[in-house]
C-alpha atoms as a PDB file:
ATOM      1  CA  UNK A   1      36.126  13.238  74.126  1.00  0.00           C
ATOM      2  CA  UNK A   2      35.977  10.531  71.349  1.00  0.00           C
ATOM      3  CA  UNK A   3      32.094  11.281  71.352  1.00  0.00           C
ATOM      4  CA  UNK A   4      32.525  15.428  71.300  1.00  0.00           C
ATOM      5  CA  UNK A   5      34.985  14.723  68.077  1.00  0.00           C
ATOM      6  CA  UNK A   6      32.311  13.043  66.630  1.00  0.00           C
ATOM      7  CA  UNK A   7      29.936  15.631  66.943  1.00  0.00           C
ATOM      8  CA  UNK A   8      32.089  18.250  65.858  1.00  0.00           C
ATOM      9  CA  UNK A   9      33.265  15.927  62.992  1.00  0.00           C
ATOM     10  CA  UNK A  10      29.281  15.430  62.121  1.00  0.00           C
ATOM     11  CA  UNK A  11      28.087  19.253  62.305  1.00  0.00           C
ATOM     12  CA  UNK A  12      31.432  21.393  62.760  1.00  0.00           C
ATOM     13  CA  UNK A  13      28.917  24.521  62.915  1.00  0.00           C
ATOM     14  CA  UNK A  14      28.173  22.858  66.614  1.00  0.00           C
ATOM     15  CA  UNK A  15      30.013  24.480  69.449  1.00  0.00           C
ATOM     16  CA  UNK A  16      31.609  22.020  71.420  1.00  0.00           C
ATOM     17  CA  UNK A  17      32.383  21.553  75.284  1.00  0.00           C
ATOM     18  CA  UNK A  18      33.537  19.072  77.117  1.00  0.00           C
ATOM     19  CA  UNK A  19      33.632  19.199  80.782  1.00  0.00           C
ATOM     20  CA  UNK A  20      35.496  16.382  82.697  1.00  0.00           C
ATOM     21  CA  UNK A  21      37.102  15.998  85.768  1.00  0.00           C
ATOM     22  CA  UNK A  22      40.965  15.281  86.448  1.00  0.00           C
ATOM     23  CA  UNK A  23      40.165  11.212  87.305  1.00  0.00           C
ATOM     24  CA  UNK A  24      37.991  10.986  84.059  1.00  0.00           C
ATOM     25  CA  UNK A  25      40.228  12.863  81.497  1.00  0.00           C
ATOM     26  CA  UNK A  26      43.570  12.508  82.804  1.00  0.00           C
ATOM     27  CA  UNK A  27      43.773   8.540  84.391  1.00  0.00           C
ATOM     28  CA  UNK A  28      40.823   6.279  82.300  1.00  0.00           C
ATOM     29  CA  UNK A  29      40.937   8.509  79.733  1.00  0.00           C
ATOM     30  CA  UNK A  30      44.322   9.774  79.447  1.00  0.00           C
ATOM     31  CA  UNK A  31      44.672   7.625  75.783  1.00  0.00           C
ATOM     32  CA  UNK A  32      41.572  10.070  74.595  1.00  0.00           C
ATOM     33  CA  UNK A  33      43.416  13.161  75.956  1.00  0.00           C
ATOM     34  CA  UNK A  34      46.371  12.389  74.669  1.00  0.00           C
ATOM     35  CA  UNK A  35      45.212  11.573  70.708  1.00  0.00           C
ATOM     36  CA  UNK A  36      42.432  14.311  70.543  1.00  0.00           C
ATOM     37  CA  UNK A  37      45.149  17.371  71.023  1.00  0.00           C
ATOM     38  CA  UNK A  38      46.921  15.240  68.459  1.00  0.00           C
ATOM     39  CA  UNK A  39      44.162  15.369  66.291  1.00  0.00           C
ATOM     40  CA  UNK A  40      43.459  18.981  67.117  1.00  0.00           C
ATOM     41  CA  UNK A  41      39.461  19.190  66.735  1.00  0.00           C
ATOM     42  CA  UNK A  42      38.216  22.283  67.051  1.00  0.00           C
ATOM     43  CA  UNK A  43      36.383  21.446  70.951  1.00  0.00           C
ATOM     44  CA  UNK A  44      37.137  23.099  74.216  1.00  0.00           C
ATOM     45  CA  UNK A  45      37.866  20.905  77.608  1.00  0.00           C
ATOM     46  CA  UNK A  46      37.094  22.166  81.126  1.00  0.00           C
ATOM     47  CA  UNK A  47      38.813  19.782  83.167  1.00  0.00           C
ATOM     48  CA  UNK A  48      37.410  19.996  86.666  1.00  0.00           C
ATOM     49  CA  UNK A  49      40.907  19.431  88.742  1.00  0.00           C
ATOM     50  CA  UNK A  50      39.888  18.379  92.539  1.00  0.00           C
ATOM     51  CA  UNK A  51      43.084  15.906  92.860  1.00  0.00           C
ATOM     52  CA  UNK A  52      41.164  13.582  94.517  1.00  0.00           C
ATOM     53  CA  UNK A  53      38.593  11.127  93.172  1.00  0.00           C
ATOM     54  CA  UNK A  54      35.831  12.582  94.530  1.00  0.00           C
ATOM     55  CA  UNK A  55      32.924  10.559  93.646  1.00  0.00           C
ATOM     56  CA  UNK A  56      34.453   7.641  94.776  1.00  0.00           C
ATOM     57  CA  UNK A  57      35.084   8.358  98.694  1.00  0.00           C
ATOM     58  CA  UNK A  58      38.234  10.394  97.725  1.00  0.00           C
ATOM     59  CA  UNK A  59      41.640   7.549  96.285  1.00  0.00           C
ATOM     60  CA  UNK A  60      43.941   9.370  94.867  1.00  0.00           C
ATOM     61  CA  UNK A  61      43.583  10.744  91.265  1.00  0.00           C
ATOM     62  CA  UNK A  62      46.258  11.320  88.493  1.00  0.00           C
ATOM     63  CA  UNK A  63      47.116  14.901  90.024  1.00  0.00           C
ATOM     64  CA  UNK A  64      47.246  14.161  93.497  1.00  0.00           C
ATOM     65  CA  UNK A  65      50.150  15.435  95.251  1.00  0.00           C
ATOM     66  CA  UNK A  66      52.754  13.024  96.131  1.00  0.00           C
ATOM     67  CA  UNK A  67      53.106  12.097  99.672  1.00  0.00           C
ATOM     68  CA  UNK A  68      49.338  12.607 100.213  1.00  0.00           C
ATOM     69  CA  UNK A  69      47.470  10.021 102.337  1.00  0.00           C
ATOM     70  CA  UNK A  70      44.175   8.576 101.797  1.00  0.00           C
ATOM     71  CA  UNK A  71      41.890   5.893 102.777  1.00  0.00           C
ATOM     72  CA  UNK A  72      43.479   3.408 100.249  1.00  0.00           C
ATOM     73  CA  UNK A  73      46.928   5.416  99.721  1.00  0.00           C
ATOM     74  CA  UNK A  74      47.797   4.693 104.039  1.00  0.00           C
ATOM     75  CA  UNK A  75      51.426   5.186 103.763  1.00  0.00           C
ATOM     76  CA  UNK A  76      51.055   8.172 101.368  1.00  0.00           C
ATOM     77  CA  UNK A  77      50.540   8.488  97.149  1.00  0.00           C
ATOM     78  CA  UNK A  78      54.197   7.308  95.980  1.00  0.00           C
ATOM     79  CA  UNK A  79      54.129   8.488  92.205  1.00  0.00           C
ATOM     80  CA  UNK A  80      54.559  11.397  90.437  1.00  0.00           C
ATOM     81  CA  UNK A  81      51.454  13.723  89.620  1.00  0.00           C
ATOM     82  CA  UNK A  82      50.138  14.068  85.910  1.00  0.00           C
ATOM     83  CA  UNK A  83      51.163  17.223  85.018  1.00  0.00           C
ATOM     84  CA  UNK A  84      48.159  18.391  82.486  1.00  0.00           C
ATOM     85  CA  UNK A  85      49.583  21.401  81.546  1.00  0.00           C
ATOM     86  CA  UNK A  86      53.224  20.191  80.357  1.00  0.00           C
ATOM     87  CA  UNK A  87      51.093  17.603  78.991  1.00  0.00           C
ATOM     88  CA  UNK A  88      49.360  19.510  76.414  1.00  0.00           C
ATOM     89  CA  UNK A  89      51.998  21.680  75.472  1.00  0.00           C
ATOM     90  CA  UNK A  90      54.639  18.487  74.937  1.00  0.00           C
ATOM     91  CA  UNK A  91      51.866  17.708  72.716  1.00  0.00           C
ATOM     92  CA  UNK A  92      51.437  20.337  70.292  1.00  0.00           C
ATOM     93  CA  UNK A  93      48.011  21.665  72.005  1.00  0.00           C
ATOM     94  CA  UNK A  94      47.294  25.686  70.748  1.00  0.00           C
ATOM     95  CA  UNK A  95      45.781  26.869  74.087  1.00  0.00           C
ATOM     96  CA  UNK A  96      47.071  25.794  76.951  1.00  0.00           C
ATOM     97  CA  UNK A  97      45.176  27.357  79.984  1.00  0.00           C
ATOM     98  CA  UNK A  98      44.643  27.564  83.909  1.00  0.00           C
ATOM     99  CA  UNK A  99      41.843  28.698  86.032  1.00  0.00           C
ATOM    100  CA  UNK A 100      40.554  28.496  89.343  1.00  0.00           C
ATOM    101  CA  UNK A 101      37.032  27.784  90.830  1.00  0.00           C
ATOM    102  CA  UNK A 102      37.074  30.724  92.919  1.00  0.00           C
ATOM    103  CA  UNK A 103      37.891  33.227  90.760  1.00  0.00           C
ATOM    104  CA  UNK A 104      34.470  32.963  88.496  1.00  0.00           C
ATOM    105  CA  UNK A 105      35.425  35.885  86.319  1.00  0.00           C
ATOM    106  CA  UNK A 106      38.702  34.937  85.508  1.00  0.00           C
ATOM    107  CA  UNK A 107      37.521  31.321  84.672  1.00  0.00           C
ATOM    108  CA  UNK A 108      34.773  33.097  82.439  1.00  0.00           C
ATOM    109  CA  UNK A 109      36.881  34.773  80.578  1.00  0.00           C
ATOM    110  CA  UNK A 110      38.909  31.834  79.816  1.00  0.00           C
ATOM    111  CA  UNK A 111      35.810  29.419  78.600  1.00  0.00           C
ATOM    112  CA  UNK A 112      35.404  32.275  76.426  1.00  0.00           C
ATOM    113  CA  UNK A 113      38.875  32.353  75.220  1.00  0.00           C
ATOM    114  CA  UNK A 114      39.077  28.826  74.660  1.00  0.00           C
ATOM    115  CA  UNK A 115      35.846  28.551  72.996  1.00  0.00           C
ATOM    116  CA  UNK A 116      36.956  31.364  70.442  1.00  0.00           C
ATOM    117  CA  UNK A 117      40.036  29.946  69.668  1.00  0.00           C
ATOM    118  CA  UNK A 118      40.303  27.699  66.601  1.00  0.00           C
ATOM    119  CA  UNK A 119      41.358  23.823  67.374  1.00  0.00           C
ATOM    120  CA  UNK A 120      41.667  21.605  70.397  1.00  0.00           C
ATOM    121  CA  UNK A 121      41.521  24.268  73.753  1.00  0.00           C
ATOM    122  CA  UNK A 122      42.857  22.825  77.591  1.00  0.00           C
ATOM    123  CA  UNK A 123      41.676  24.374  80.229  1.00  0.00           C
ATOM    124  CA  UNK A 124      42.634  22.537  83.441  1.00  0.00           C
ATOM    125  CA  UNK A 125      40.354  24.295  86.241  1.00  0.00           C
ATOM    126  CA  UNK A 126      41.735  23.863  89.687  1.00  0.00           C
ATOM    127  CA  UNK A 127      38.944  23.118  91.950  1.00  0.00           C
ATOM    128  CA  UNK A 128      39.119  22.453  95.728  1.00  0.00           C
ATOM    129  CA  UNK A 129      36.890  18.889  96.618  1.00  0.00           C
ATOM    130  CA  UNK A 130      35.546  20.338 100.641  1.00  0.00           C
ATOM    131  CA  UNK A 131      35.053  16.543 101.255  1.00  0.00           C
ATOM    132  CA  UNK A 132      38.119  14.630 100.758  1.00  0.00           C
ATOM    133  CA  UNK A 133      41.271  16.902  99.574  1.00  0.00           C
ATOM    134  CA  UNK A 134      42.257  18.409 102.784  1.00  0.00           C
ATOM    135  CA  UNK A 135      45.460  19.631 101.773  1.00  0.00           C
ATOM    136  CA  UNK A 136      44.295  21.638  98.259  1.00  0.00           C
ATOM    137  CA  UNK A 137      41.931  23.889  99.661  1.00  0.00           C
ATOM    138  CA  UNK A 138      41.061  27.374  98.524  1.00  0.00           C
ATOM    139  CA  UNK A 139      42.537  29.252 101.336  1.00  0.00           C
ATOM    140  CA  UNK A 140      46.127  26.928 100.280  1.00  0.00           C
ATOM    141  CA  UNK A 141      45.060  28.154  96.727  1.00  0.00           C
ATOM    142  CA  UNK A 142      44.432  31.601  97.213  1.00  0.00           C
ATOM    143  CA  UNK A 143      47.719  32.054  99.138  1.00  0.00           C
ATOM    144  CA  UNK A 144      49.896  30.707  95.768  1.00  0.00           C
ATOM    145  CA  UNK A 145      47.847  31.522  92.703  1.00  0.00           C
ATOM    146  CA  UNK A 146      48.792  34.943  90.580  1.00  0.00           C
ATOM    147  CA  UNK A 147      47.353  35.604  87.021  1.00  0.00           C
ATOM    148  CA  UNK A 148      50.060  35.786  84.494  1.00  0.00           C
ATOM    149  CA  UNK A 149      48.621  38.439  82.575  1.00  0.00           C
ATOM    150  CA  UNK A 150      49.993  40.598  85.380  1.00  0.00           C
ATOM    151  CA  UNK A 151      53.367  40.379  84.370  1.00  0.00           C
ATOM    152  CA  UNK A 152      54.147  42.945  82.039  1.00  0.00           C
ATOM    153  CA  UNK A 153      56.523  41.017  80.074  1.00  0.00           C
ATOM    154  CA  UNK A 154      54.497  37.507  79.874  1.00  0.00           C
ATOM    155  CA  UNK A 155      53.875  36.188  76.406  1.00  0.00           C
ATOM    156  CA  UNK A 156      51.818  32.978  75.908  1.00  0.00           C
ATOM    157  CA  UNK A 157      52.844  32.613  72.059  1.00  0.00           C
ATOM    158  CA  UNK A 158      56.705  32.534  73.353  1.00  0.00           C
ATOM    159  CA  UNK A 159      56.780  28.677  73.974  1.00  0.00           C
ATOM    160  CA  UNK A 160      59.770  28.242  76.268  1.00  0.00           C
ATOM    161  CA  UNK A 161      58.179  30.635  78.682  1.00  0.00           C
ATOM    162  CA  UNK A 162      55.138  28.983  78.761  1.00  0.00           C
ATOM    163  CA  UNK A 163      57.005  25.533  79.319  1.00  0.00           C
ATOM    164  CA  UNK A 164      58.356  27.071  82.634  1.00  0.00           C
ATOM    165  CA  UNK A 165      55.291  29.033  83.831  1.00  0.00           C
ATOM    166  CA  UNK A 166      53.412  25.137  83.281  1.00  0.00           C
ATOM    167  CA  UNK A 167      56.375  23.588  85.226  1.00  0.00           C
ATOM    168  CA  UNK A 168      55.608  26.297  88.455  1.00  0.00           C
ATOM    169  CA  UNK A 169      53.861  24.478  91.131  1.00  0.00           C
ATOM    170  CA  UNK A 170      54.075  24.809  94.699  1.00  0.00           C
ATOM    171  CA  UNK A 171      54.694  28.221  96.178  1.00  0.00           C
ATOM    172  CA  UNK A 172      53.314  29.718  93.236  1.00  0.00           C
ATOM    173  CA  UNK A 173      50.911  28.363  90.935  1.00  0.00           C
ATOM    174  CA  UNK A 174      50.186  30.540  87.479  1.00  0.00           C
ATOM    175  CA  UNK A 175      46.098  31.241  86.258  1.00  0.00           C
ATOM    176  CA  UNK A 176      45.389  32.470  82.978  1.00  0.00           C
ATOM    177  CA  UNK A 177      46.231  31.423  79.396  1.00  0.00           C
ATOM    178  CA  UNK A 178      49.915  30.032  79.736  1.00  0.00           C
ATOM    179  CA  UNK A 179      49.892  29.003  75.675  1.00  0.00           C
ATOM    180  CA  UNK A 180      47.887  29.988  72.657  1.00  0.00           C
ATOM    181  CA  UNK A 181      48.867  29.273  69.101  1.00  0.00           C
ATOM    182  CA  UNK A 182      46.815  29.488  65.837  1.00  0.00           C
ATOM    183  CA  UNK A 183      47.013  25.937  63.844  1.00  0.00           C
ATOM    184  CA  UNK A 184      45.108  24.520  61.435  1.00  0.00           C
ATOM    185  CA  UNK A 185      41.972  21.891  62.957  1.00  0.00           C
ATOM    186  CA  UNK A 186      41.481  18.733  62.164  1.00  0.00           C
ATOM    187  CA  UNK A 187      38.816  19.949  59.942  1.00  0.00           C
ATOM    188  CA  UNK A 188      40.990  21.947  57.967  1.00  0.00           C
ATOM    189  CA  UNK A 189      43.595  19.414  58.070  1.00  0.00           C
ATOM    190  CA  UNK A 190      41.241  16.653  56.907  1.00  0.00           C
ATOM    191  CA  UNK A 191      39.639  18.350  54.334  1.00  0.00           C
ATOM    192  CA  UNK A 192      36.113  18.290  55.992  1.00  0.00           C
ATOM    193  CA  UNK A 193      35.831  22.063  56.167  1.00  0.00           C
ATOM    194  CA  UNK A 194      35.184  22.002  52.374  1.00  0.00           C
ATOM    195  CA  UNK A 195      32.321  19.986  52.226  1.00  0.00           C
ATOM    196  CA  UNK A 196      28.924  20.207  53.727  1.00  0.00           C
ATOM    197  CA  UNK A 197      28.733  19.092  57.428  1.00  0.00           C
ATOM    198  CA  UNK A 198      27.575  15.308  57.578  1.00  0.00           C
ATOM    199  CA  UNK A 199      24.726  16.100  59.086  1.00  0.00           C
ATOM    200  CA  UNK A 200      23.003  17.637  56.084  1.00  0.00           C
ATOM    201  CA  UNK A 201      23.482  14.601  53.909  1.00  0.00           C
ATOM    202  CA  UNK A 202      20.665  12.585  53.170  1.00  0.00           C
ATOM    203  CA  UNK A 203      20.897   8.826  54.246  1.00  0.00           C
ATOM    204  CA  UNK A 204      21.291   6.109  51.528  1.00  0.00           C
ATOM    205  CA  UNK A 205      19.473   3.349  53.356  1.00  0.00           C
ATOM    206  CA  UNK A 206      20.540   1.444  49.735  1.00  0.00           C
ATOM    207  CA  UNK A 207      24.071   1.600  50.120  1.00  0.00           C
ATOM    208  CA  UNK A 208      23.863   0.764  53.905  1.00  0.00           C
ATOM    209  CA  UNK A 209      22.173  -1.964  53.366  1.00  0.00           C
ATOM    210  CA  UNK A 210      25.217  -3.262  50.653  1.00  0.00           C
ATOM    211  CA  UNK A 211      28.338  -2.368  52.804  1.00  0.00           C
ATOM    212  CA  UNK A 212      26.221  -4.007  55.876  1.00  0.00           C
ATOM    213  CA  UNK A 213      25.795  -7.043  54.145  1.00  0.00           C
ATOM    214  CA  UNK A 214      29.624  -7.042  53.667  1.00  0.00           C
ATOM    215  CA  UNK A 215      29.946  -7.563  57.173  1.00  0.00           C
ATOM    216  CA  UNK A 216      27.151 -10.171  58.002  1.00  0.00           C
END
């Protein structure tokens, strides 16, 4: 993430995607998370949500569910799961959104979204791991998941709303853009939207050279 905000930062006419998994984004770097929806840089993050860490021979991750054993969790994961989702919002992100592997046009259409919308985008992407996540798999999935955009009366610029339908886990689990909200970007809020992207500068070897020397 701190790498993607660079890039943006550096050539803001760049789009930029960041795809992570729920280990990566939400336990070692859950400091990055955290500070870049603070920041609100205009990138979009696919977070691949397995609940397991996969690549590792399957420990439990930030989102496990609690109770669940594993190979190094015997008696059974003890905390709390990382709730993403309540995360972002508690955080001031401006879209706040839900998909699920299985449902490949639905997820499209949400990359899409987030990619179009102005600032920081979450889109936490629930994602069965065959291998080691016995309990999370896409028949449990497809029996809870609905699409808010199905209820008539669902509005994902009404906050409160989209505090509870982040909160709903369980016996039904909510797909689809749970919170969007037009802010200004960091680039806006920085200033760096009115001046030429870094990238077209030319280098001043000269003045490297002095503020280098400062430091030698």
């Amino acid at each position: 993430m701190p790498a993607a905000t660079g890039a943006k930062i550096a050539n803001r006419t760049l789009t930029v995607i960041v795809t992570t998994g729920d280990g990566d984004c939400y336990g070692e770097g859950g400091n990055h998370f955290i500070h870049a929806i603070r920041r609100n840089p205009d990138i979009t993050v696919i977070v691949h949500d397995n609940q397991v860490y996969g690549l590792t021979k399957g420990q439990a991750s930030p989102t496990t569910e609690k109770g669940y054993v594993t190979k190094v969790q015997t008696k059974g994961v003890t905390l709390e799961p990382f709730r993403p989702l309540e995360i972002g919002l508690s955080l001031g992100c401006g879209f706040v959104a839900r998909g699920f592997a299985s449902d490949i046009d639905h997820l499209a259409d949400l990359i899409v979204q987030g990619v179009r919308h102005t600032g920081f985008s979450l889109i936490d992407v629930l994602q069965p791991c065959v291998s080691f996540n016995r309990l999370n798999t896409q028949a449990w999935y497809k029996e809870r998941v609905y699409k808010v955009d199905s209820e008539a009366n669902y509005n994902p610029a009404d906050f409160i709303s989209a505090f509870g339908k982040a909160r709903e886990w369980g016996d039904r689990i909510p797909l689809g853009v749970i919170y969007r909200k037009e802010k200004p970007s960091y680039e806006e809020l920085s200033g760096l939207s009115e001046l030429d992207p870094l990238i077209e500068y030319e280098a001043n070897t000269e003045e490297f050279e002095k503020a280098l020397k400062k430091f030698i």
